[in-house]
N, C-alpha and C. Protein backbone atom coordinates (compact mmCIF):
# COMPACT_ATOMS: atom_id res chain seq x y z
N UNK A 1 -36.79 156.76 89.37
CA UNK A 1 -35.70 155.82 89.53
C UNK A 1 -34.48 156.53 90.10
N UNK A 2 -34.01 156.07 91.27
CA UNK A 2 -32.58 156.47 91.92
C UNK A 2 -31.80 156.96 90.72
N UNK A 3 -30.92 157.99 90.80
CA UNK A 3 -29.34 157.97 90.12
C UNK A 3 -27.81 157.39 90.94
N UNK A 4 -27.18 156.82 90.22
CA UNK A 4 -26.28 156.68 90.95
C UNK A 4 -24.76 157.66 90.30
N UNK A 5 -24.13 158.06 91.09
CA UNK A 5 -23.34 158.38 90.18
C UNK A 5 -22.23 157.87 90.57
N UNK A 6 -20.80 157.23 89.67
CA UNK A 6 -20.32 156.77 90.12
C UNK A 6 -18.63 156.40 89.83
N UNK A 7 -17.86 156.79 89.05
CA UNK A 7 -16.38 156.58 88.52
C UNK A 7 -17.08 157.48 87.38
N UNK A 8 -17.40 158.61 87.70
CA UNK A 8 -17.97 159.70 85.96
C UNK A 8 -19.12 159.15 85.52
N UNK A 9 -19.75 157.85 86.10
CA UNK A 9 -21.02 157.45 85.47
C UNK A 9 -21.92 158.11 85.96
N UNK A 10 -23.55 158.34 85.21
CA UNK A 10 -24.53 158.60 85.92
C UNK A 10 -25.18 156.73 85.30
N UNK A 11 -25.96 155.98 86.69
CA UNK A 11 -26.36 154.88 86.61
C UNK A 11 -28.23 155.37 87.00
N UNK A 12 -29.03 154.58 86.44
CA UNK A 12 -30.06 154.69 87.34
C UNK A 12 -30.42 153.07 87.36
N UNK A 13 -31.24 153.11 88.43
CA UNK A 13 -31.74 151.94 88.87
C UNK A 13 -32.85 151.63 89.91
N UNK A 14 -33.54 150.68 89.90
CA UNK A 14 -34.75 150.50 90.72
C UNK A 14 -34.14 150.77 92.82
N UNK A 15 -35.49 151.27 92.35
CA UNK A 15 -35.45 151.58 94.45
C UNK A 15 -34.89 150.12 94.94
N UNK A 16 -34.45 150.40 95.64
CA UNK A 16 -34.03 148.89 96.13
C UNK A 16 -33.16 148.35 95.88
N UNK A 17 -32.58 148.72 94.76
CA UNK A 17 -31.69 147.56 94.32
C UNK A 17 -29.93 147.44 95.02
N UNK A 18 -29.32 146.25 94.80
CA UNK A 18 -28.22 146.09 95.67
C UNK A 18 -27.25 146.81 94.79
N UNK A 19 -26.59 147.94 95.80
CA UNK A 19 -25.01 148.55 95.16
C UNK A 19 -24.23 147.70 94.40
N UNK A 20 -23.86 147.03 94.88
CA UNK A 20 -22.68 146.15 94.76
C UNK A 20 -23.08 145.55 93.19
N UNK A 21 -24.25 144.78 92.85
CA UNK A 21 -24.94 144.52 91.76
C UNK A 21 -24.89 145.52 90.65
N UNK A 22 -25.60 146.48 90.92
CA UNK A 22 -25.57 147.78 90.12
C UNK A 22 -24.03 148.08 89.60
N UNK A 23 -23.37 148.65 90.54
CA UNK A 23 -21.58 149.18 90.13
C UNK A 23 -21.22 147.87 89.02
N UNK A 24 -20.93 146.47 89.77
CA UNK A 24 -20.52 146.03 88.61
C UNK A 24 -20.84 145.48 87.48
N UNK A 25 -22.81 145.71 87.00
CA UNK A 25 -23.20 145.33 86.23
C UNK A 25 -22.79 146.63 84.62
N UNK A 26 -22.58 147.42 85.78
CA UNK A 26 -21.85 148.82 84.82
C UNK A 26 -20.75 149.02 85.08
N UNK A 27 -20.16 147.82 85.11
CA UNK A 27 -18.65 148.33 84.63
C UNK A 27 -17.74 148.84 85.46
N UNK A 28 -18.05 149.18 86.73
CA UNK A 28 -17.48 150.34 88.17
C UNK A 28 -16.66 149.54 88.31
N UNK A 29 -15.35 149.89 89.34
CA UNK A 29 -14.15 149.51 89.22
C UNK A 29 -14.15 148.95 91.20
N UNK A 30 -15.24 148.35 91.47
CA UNK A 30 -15.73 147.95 92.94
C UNK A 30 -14.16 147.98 93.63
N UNK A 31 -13.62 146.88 93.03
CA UNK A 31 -12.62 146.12 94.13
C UNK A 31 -11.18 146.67 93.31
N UNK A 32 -9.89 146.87 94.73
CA UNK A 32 -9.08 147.07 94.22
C UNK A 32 -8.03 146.71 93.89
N UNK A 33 -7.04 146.20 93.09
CA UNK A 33 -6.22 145.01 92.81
C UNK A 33 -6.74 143.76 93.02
N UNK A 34 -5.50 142.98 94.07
CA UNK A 34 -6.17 141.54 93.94
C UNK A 34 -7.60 141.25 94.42
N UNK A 35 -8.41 142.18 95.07
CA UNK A 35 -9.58 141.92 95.90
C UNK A 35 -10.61 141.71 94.43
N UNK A 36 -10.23 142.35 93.51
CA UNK A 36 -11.54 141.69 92.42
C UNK A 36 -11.35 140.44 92.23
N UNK A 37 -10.03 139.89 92.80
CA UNK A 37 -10.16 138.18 92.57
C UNK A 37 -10.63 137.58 93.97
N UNK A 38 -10.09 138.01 94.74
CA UNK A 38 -10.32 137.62 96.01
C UNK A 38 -11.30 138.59 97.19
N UNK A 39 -12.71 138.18 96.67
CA UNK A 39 -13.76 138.96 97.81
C UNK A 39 -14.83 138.00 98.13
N UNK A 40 -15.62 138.36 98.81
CA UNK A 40 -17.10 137.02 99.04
C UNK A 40 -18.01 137.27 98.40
N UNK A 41 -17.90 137.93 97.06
CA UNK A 41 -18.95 137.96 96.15
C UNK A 41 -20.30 138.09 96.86
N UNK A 42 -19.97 139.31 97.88
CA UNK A 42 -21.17 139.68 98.47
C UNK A 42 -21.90 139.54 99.81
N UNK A 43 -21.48 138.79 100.18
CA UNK A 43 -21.82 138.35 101.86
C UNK A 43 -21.76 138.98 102.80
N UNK A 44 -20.65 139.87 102.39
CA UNK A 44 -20.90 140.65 103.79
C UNK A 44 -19.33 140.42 104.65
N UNK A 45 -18.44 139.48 104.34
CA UNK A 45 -17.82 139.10 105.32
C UNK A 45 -16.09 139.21 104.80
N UNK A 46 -15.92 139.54 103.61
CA UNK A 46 -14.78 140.55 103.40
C UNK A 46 -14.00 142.02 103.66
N UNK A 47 -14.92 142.82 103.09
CA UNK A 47 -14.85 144.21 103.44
C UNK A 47 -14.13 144.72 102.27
N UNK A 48 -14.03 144.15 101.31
CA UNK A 48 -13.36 144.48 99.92
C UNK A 48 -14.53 145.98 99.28
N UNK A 49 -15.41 146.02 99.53
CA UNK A 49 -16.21 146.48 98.62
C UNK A 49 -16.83 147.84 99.10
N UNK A 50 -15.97 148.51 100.38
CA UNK A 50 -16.81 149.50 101.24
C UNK A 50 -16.46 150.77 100.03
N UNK A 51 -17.20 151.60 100.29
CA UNK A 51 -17.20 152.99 99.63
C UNK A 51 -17.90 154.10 100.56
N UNK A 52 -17.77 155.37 99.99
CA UNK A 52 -18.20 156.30 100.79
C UNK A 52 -19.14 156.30 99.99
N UNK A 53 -20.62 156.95 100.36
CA UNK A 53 -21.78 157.51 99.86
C UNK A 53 -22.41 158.05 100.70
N UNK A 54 -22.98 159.12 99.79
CA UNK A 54 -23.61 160.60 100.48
C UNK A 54 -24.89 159.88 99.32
N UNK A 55 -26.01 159.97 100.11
CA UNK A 55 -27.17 160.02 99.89
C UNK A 55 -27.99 159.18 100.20
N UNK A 56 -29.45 158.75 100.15
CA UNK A 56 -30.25 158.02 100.66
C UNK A 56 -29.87 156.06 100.21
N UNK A 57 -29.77 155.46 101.27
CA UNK A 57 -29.50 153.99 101.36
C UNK A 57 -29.61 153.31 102.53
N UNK A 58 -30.28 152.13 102.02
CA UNK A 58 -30.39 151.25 103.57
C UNK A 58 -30.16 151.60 104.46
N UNK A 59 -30.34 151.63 105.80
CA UNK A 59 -29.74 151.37 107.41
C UNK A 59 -28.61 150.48 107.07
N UNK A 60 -27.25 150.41 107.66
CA UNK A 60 -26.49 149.52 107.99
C UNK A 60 -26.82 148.29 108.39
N UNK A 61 -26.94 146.99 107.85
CA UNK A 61 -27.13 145.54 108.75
C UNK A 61 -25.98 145.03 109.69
N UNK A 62 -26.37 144.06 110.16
CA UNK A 62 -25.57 143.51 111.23
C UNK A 62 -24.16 143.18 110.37
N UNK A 63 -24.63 142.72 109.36
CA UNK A 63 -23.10 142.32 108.30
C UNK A 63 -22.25 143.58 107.96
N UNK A 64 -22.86 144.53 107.49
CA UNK A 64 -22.06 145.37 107.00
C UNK A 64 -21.42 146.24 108.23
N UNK A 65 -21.80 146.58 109.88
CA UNK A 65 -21.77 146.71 110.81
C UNK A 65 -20.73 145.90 111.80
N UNK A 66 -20.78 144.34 111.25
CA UNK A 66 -20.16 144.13 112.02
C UNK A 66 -18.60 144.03 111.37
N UNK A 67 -18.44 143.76 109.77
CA UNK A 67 -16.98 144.08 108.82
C UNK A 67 -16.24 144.96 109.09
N UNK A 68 -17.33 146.16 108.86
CA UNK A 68 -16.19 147.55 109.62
C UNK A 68 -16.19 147.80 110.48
N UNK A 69 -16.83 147.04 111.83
CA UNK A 69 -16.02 146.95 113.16
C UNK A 69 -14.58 146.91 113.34
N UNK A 70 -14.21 145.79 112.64
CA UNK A 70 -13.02 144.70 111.93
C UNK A 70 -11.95 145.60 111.17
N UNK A 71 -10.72 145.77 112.01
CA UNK A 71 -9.23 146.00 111.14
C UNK A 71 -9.23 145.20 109.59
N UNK A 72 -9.26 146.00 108.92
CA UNK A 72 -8.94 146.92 108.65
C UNK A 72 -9.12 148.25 109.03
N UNK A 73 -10.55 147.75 108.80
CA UNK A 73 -11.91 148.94 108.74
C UNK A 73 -11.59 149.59 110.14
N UNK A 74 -12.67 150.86 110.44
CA UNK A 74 -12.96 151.45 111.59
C UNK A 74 -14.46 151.93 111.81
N UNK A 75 -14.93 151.75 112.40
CA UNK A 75 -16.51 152.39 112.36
C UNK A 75 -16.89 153.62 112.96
N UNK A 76 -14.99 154.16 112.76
CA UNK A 76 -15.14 156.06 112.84
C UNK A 76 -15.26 156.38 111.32
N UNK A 77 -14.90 155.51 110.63
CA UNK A 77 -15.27 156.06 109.54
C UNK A 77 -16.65 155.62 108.86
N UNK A 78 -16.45 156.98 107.45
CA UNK A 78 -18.33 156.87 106.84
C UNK A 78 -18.12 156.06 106.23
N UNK A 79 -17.77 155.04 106.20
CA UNK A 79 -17.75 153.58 104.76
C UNK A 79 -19.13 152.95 104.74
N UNK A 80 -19.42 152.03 103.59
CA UNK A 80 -20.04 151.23 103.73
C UNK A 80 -20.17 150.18 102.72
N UNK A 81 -20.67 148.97 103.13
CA UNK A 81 -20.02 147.60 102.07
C UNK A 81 -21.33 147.88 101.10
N UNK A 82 -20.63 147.74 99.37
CA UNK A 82 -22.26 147.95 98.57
C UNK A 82 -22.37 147.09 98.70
N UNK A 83 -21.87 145.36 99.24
CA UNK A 83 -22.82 144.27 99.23
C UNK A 83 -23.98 144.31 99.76
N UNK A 84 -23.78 145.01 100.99
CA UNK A 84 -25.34 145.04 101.98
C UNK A 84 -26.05 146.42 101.94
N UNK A 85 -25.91 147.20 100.94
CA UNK A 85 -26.22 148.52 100.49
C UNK A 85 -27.44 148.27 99.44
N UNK A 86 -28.57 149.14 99.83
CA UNK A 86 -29.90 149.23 98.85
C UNK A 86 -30.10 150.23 98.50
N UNK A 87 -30.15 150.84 97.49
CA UNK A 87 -29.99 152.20 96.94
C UNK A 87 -31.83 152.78 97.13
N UNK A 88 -31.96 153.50 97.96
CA UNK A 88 -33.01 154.36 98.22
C UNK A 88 -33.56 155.59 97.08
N UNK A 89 -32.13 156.38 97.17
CA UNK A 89 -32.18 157.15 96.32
C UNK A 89 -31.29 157.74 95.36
N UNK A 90 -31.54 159.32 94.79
CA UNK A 90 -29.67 159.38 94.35
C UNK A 90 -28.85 159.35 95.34
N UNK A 91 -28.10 158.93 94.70
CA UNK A 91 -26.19 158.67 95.88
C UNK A 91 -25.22 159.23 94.88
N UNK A 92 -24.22 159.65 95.89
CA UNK A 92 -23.13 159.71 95.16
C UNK A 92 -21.78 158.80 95.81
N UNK A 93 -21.13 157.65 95.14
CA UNK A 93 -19.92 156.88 95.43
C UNK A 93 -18.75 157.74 94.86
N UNK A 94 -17.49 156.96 96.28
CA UNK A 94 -16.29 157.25 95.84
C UNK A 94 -15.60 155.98 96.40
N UNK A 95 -14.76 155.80 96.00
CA UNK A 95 -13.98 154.79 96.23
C UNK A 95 -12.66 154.88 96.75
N UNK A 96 -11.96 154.26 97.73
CA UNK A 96 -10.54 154.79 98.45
C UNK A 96 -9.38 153.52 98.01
N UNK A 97 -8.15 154.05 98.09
CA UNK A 97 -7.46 152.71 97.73
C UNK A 97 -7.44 151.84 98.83
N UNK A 98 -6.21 150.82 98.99
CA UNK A 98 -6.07 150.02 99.86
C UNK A 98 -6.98 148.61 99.59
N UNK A 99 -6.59 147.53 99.38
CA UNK A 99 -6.96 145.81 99.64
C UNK A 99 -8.18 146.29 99.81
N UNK A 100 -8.84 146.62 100.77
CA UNK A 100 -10.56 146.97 101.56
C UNK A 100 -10.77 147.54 101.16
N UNK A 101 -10.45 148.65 100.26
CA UNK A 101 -11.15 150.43 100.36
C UNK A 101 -10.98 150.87 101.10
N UNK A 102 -10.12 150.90 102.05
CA UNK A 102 -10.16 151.58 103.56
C UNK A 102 -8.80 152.66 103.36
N UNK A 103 -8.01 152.61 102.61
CA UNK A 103 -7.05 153.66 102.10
C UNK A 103 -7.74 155.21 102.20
N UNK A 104 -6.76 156.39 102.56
CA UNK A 104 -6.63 157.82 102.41
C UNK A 104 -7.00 158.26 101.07
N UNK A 105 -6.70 157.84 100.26
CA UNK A 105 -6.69 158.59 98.96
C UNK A 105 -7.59 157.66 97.89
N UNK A 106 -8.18 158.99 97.10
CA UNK A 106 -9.40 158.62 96.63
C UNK A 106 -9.12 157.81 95.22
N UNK A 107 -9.22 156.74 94.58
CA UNK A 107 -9.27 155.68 93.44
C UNK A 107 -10.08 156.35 92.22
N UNK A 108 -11.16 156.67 93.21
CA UNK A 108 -12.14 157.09 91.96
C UNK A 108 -13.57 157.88 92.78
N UNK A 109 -14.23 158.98 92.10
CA UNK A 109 -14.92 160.14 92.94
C UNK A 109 -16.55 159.87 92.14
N UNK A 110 -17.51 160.45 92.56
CA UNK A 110 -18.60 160.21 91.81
C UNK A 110 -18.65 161.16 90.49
N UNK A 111 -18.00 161.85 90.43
CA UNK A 111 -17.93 163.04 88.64
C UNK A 111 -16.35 162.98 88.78
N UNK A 112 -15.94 162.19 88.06
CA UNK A 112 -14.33 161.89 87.14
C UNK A 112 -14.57 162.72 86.17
């Protein structure tokens, strides 16, 4: 079973399964300020929910591809939305501030 690690958590969970699901079924701190009230609960078409991760996960889809095309975002950077994220293997998340996640400075690292 994958590990995830993630705000000091270690998570595990089935191959496959969706980021975004996982983080907040444990508690992870996904979205930042008002965006935990205001995101698309997954679709793909906010960009509230990107994070950095180092380790095995999905290919990018057209959704998550085409969000961080999209200002905020940039698709020079390594982000990616856990809505459209399938956890392959261990990963490690971090999270950036800013409305999107798209902020300089880090919220929260995978070992807090």
């Amino acid at each position: 079973m994958p590990k995830i690690y993630a705000q000091g958590q270690i998570i595990e969970c089935q191959h496959g399964e969706n980021l975004r699901k996982v983080l907040l079924k444990h508690n992870i701190d996904l979205y930042n300020g008002g965006s935990q009230l205001i995101n698309c609960r997954g679709i793909g078409s906010c960009g509230t929910c990107a994070v950095k991760i180092v380790g095995e996960v999905s290919p990018a889809n057209w959704r998550d591809t085409t969000r961080r095309s999209l200002p905020p975002h940039s698709p020079e950077r390594d982000l990616r939305l856990a809505c459209q994220t399938r956890v392959l293997g261990d990963i490690q998340v971090t999270k950036y501030d800013g409305f999107w996640g798209h902020g300089s400075q880090i919220v929260w690292e995978p070992f807090a």
